[in-house]
N, C-alpha and C. Protein backbone atom coordinates (compact mmCIF):
# COMPACT_ATOMS: atom_id res chain seq x y z
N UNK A 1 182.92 13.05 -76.83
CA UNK A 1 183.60 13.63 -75.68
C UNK A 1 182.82 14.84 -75.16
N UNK A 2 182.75 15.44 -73.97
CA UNK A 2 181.85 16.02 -73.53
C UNK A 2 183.08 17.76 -73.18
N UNK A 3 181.83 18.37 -73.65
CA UNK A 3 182.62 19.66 -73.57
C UNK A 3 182.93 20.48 -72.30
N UNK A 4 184.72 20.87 -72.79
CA UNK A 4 184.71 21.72 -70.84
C UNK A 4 183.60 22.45 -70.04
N UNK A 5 183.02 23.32 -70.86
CA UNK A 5 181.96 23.96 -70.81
C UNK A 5 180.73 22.96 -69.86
N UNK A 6 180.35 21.89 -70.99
CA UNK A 6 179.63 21.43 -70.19
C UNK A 6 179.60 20.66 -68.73
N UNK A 7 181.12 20.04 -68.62
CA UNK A 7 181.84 19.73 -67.23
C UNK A 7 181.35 21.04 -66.32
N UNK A 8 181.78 22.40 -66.67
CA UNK A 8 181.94 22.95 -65.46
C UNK A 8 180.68 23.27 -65.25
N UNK A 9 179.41 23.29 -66.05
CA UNK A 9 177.85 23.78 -65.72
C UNK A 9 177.51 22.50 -65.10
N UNK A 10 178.14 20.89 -65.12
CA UNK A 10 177.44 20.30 -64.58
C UNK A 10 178.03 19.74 -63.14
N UNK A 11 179.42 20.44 -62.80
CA UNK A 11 179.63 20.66 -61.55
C UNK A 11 179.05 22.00 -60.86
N UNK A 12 178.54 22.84 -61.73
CA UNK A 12 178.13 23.93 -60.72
C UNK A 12 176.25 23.70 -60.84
N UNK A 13 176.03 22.60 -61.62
CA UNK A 13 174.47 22.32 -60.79
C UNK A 13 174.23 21.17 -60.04
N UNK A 14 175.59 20.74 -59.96
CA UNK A 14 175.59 19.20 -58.75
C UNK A 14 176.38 20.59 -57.53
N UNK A 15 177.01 21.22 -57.31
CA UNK A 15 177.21 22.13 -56.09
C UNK A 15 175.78 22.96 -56.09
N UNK A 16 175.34 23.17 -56.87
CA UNK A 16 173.89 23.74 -56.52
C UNK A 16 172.78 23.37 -55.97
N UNK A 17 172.74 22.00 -56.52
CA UNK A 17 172.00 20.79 -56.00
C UNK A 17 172.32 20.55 -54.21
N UNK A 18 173.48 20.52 -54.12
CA UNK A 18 174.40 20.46 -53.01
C UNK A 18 173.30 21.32 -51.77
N UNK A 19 173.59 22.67 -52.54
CA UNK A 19 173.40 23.89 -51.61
C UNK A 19 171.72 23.72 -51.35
N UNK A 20 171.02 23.65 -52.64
CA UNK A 20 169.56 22.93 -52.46
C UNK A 20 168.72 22.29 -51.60
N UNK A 21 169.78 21.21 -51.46
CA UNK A 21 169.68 20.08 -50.73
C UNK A 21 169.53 20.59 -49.09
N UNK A 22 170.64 21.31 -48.81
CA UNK A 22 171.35 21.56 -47.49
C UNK A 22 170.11 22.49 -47.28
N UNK A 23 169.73 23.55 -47.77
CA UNK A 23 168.57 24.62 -47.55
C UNK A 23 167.46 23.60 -47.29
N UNK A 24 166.73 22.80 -47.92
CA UNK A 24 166.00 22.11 -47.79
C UNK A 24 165.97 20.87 -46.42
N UNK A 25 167.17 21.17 -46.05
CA UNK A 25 167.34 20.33 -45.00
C UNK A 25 167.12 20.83 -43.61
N UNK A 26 167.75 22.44 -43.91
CA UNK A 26 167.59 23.46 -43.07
C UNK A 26 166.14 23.64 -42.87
N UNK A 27 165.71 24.26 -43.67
CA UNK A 27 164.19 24.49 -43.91
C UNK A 27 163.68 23.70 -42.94
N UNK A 28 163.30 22.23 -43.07
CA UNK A 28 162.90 21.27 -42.34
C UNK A 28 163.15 20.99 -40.61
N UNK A 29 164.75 21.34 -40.92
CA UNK A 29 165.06 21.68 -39.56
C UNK A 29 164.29 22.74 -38.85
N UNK A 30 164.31 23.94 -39.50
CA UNK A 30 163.30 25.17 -38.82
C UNK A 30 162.16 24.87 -38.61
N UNK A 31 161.22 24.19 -39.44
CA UNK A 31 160.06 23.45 -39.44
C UNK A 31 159.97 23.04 -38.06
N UNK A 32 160.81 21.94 -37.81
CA UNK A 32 160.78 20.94 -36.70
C UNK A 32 160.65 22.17 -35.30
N UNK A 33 161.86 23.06 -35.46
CA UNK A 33 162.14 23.79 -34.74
C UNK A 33 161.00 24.68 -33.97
N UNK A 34 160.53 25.28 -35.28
CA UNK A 34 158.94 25.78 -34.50
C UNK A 34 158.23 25.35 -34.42
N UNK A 35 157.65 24.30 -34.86
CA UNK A 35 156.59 23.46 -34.22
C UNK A 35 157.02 22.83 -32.71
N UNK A 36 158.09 22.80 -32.12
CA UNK A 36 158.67 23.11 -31.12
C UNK A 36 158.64 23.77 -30.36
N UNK A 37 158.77 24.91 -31.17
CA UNK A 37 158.74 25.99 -30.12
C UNK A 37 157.40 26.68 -29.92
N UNK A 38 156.64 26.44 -31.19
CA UNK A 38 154.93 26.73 -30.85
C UNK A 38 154.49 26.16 -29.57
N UNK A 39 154.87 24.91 -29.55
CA UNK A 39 154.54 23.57 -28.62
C UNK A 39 155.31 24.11 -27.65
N UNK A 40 156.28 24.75 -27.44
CA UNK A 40 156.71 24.91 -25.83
C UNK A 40 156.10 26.06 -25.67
N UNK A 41 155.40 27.46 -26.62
CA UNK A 41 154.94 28.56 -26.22
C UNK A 41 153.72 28.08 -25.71
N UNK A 42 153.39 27.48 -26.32
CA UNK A 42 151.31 27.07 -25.96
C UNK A 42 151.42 26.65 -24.28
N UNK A 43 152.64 25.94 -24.09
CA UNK A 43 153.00 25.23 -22.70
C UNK A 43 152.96 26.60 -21.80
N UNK A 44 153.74 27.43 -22.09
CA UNK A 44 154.41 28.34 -21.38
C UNK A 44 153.31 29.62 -21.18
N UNK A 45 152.59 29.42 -22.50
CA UNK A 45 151.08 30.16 -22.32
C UNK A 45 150.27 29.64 -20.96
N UNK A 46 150.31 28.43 -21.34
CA UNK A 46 148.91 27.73 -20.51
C UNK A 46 149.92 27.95 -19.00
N UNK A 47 151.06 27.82 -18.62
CA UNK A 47 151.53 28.10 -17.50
C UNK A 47 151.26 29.52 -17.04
N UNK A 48 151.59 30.00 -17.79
CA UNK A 48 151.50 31.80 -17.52
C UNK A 48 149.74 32.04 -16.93
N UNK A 49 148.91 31.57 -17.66
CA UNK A 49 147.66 31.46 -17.22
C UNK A 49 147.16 30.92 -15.67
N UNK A 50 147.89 29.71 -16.00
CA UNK A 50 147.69 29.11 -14.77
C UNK A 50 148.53 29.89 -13.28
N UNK A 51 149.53 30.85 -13.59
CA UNK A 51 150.45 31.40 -12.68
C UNK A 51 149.76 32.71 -12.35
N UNK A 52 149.07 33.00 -13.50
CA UNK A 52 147.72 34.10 -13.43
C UNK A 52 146.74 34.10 -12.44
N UNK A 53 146.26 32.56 -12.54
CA UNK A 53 145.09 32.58 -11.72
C UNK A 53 145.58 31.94 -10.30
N UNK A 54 147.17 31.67 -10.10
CA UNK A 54 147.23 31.73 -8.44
C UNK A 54 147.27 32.75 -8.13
N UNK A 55 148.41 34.03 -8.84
CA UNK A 55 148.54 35.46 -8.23
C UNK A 55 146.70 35.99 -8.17
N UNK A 56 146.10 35.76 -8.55
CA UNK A 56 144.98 36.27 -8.40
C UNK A 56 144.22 35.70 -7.31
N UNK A 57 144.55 34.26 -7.18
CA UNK A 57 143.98 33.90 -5.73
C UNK A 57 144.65 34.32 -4.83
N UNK A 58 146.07 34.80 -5.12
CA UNK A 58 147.20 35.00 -3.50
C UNK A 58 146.46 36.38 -3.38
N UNK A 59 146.26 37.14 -4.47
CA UNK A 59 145.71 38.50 -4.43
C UNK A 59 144.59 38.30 -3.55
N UNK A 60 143.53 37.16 -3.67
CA UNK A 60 142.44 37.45 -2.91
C UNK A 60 143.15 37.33 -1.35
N UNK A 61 143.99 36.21 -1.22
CA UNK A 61 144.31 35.73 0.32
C UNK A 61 145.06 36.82 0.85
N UNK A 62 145.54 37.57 0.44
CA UNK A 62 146.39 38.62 0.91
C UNK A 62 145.35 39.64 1.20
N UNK A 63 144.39 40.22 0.22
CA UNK A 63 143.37 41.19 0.73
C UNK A 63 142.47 40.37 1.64
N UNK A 64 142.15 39.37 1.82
CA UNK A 64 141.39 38.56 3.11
C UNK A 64 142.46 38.93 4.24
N UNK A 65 143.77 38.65 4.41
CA UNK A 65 144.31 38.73 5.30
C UNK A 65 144.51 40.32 5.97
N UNK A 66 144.62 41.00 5.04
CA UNK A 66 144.69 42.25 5.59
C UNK A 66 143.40 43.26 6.11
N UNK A 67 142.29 42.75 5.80
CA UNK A 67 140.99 42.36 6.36
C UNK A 67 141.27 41.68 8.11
N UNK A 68 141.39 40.54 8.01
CA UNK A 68 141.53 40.40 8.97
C UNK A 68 142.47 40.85 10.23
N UNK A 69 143.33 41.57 9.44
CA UNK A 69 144.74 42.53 10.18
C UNK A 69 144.01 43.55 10.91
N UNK A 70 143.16 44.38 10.08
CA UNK A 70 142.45 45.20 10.17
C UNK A 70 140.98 45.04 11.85
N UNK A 71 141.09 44.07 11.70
CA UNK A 71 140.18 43.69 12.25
C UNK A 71 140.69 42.59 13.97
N UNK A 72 141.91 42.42 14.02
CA UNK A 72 142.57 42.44 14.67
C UNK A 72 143.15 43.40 15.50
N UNK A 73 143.75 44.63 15.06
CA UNK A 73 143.82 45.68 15.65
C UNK A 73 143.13 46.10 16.46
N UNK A 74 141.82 46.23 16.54
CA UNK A 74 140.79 46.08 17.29
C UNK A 74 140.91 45.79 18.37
N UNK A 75 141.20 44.40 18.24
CA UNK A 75 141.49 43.63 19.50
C UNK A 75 142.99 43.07 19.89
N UNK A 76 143.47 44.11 19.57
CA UNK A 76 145.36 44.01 19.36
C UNK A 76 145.58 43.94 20.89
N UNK A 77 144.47 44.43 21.82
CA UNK A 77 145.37 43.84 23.26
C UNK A 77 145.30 42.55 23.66
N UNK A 78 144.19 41.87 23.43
CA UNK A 78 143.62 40.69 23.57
C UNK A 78 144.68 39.83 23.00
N UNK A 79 144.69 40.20 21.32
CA UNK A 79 145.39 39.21 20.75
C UNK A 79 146.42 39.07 20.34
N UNK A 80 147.17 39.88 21.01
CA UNK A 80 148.76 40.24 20.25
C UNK A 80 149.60 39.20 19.60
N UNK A 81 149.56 38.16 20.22
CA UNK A 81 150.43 36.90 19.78
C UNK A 81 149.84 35.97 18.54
N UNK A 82 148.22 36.55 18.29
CA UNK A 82 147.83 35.98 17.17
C UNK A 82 147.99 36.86 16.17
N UNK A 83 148.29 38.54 16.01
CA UNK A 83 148.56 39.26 15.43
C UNK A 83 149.92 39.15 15.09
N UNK A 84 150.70 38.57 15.45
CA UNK A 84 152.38 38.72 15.11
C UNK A 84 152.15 37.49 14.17
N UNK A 85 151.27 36.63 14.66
CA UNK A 85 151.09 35.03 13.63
C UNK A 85 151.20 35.60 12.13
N UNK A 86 149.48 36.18 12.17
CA UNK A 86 148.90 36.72 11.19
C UNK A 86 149.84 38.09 10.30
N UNK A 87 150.25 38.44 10.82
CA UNK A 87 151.44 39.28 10.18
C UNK A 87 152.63 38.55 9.73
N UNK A 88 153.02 37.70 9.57
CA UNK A 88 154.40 36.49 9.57
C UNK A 88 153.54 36.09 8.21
N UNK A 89 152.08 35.36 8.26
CA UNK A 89 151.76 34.86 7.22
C UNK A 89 151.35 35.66 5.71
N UNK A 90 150.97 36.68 6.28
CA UNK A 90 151.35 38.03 5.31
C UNK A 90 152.32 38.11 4.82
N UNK A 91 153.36 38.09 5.77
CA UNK A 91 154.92 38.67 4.85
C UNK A 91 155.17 37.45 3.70
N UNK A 92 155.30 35.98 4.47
CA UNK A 92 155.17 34.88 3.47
C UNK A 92 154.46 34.97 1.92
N UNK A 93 153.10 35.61 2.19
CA UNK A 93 152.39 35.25 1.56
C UNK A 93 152.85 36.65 0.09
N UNK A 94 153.37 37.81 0.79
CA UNK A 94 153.40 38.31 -0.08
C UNK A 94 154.88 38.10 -0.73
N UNK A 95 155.62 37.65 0.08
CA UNK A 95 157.35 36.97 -0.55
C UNK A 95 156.81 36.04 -1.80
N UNK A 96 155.72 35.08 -1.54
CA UNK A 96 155.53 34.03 -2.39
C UNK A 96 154.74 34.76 -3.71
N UNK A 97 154.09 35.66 -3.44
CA UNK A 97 153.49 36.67 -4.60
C UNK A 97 154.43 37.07 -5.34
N UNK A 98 155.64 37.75 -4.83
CA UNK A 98 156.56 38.66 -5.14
C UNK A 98 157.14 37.44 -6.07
N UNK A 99 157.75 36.37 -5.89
CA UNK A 99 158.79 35.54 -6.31
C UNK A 99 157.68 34.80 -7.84
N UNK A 100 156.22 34.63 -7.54
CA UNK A 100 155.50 34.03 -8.59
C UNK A 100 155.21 35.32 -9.70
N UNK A 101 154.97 36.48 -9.27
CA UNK A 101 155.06 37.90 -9.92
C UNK A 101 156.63 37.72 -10.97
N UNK A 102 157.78 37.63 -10.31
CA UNK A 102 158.98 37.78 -11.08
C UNK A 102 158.76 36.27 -11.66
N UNK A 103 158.47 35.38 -11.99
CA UNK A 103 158.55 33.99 -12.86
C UNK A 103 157.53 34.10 -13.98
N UNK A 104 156.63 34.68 -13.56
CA UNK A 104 155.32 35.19 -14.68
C UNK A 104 155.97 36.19 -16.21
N UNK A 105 156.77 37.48 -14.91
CA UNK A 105 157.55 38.56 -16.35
C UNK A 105 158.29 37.68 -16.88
N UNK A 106 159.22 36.58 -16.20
CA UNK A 106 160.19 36.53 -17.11
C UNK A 106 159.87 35.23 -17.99
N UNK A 107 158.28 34.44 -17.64
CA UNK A 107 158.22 33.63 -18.76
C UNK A 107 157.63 34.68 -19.80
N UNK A 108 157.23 35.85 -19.44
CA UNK A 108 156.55 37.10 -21.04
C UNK A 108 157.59 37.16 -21.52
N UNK A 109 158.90 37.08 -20.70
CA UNK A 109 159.83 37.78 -21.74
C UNK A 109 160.41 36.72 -22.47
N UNK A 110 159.77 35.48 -22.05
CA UNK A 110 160.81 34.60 -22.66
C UNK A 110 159.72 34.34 -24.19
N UNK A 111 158.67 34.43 -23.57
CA UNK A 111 157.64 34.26 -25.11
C UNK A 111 157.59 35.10 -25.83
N UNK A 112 158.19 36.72 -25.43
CA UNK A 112 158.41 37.63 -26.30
C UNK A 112 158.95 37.44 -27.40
N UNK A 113 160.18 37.03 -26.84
CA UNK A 113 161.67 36.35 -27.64
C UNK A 113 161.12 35.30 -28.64
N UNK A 114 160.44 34.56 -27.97
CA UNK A 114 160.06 33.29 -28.97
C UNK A 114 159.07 33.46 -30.58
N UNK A 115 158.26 34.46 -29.88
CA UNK A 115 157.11 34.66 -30.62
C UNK A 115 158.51 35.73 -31.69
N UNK A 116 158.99 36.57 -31.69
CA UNK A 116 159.99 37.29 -31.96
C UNK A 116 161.12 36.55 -33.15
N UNK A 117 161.70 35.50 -32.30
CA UNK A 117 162.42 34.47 -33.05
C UNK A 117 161.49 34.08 -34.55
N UNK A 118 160.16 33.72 -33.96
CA UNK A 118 159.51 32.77 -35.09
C UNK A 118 159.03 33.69 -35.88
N UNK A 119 158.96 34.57 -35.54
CA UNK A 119 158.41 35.59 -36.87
C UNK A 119 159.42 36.13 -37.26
N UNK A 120 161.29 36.17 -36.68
CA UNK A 120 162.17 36.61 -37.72
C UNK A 120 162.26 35.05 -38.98
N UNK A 121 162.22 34.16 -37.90
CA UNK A 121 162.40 32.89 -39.17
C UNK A 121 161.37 32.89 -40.47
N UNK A 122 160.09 33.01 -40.09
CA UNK A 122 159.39 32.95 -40.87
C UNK A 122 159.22 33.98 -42.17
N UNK A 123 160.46 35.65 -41.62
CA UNK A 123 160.25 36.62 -42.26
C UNK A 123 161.41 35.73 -43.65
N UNK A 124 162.53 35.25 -42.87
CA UNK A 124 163.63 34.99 -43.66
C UNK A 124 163.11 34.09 -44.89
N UNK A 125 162.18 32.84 -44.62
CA UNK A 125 161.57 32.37 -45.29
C UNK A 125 160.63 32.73 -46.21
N UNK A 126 160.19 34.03 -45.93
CA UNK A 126 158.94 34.10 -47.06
C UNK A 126 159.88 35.09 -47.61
N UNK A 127 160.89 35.55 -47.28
CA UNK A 127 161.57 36.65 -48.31
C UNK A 127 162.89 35.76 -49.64
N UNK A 128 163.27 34.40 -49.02
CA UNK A 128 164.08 33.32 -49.71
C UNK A 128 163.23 32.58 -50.45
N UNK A 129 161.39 32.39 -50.21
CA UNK A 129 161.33 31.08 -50.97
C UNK A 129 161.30 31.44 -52.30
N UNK A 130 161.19 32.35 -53.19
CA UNK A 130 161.48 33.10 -54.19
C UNK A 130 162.65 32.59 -55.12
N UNK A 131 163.59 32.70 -53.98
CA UNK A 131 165.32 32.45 -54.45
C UNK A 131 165.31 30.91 -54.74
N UNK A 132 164.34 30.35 -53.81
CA UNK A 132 164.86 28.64 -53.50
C UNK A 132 164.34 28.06 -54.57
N UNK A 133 162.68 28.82 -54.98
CA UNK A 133 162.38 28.04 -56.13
C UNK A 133 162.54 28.28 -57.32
N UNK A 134 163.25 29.78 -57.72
CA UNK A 134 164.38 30.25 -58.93
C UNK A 134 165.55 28.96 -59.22
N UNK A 135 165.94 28.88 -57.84
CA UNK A 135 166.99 28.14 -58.49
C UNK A 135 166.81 26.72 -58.68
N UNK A 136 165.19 25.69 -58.36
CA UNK A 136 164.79 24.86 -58.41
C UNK A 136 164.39 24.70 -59.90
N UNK A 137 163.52 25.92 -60.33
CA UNK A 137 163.36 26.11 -61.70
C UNK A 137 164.57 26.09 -62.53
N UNK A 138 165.89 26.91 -61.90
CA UNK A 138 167.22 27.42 -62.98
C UNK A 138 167.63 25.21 -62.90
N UNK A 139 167.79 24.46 -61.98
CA UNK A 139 168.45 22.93 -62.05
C UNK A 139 167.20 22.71 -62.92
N UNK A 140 166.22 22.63 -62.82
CA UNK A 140 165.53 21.77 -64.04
C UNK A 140 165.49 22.10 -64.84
N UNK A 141 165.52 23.81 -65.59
CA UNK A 141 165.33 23.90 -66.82
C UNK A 141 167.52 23.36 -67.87
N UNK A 142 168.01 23.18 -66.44
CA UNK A 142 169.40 22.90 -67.08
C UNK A 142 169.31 21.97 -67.63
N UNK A 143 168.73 20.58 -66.73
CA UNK A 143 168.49 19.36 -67.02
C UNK A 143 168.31 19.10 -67.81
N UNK A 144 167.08 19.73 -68.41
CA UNK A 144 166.22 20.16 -69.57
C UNK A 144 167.25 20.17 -70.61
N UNK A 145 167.94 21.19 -70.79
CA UNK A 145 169.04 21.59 -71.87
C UNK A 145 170.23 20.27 -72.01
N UNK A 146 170.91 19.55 -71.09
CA UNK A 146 171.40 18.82 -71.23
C UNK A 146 171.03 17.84 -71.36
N UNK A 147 169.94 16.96 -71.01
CA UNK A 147 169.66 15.69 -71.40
C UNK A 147 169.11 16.09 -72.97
N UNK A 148 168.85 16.45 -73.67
CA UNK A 148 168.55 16.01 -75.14
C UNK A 148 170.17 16.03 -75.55
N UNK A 149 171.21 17.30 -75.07
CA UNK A 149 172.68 16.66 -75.90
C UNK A 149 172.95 15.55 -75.47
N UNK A 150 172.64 15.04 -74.47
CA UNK A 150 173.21 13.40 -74.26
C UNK A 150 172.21 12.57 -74.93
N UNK A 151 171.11 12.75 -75.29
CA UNK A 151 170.86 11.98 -76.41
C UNK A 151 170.86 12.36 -77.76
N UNK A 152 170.81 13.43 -78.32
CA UNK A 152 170.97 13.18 -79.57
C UNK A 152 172.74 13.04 -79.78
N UNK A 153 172.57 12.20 -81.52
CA UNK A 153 173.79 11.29 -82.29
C UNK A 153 174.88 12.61 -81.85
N UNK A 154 175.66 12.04 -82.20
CA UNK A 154 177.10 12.69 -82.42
C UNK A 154 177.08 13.16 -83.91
N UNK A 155 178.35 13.71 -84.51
CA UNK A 155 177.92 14.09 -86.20
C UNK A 155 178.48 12.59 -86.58
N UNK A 156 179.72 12.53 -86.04
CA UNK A 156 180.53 11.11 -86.33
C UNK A 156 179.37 10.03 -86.98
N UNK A 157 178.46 9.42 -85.51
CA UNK A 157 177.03 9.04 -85.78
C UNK A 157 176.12 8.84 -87.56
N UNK A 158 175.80 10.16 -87.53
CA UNK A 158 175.20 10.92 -88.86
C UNK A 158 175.76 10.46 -89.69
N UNK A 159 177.09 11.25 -89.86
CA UNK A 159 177.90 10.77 -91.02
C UNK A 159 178.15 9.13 -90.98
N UNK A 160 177.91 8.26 -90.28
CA UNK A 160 178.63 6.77 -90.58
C UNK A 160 176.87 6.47 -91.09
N UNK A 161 175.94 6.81 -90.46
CA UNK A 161 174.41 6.07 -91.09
C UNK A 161 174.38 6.53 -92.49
N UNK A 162 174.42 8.11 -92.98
CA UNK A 162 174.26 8.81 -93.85
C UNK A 162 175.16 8.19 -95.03
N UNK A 163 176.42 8.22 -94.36
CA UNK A 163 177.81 7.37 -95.78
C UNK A 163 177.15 5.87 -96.27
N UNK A 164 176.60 5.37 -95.45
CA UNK A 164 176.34 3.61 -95.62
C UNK A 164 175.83 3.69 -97.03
């Protein structure tokens, strides 16, 4: 017959196992998670870059245009109605700066966060795997301890070979 004792150590390393299990599942989940989210930062990088090098071309078209503003004035009696053009496409041009300017900060801020996120996960992890494989070591060395009482005899055993 198996002792209370040992009932309740071998429900609290099948709930341990349990909890094991579930961490390990988690784990994996996070895994998945940032390689995810690496994969959407690298995206969001290479966008940011690419959103880089239009503001830097609108930058050039806007200083071309105001060049040519400049140079219009000049002839602001001549050309007045091409000057109101050329001023209209300015304002556009710098609305469309302005609006690609605010989508640029707020993908930094969103990779802030991310890059942020993955290095709190990764902190949580290298400060637990310690714990995870303590208690990987504490279920096997139990195992350890209980499988030889389930095999060795009983005394009952002993005594019936020993009496013969």
């Amino acid at each position: 017959m198996d002792d209370p004792d040992v009932n309740v150590e071998r429900q609290r390393l099948a709930k341990l196992l349990v909890a094991y299990e579930a961490q390990e599942k988690e784990l994996a989940e996070a895994r998945e998670k940032i390689k995810t989210l690496e994969k959407a930062l690298e995206e969001k990088e290479t966008m940011v870059e690419t959103l880089k090098g239009v503001i830097e071309g609108r930058d050039r078209e806007v200083r071309d245009l105001e060049i040519k503003l400049a140079a219009l004035e000049k002839e602001h009696s001549k050309c007045d109605p091409r000057l109101r053009e050329m001023e209209e496409e300015v304002r556009r041009a710098n609305e469309r700066f302005t609006k690609l300017y605010a989508i640029a900060e707020e993908m930094e801020a969103e990779l802030k966060e991310a890059r942020k996120r993955i290095e709190e996960r990764d902190r949580w992890f290298k400060d637990n795997i310690d714990i995870i494989k303590m208690m990987v070591r504490a279920i096997e060395e139990r195992e350890a301890m209980i499988t030889p009482m389930e095999e060795a005899p009983s005394v009952k055993e002993v005594q019936t070979v020993g009496g013969d």
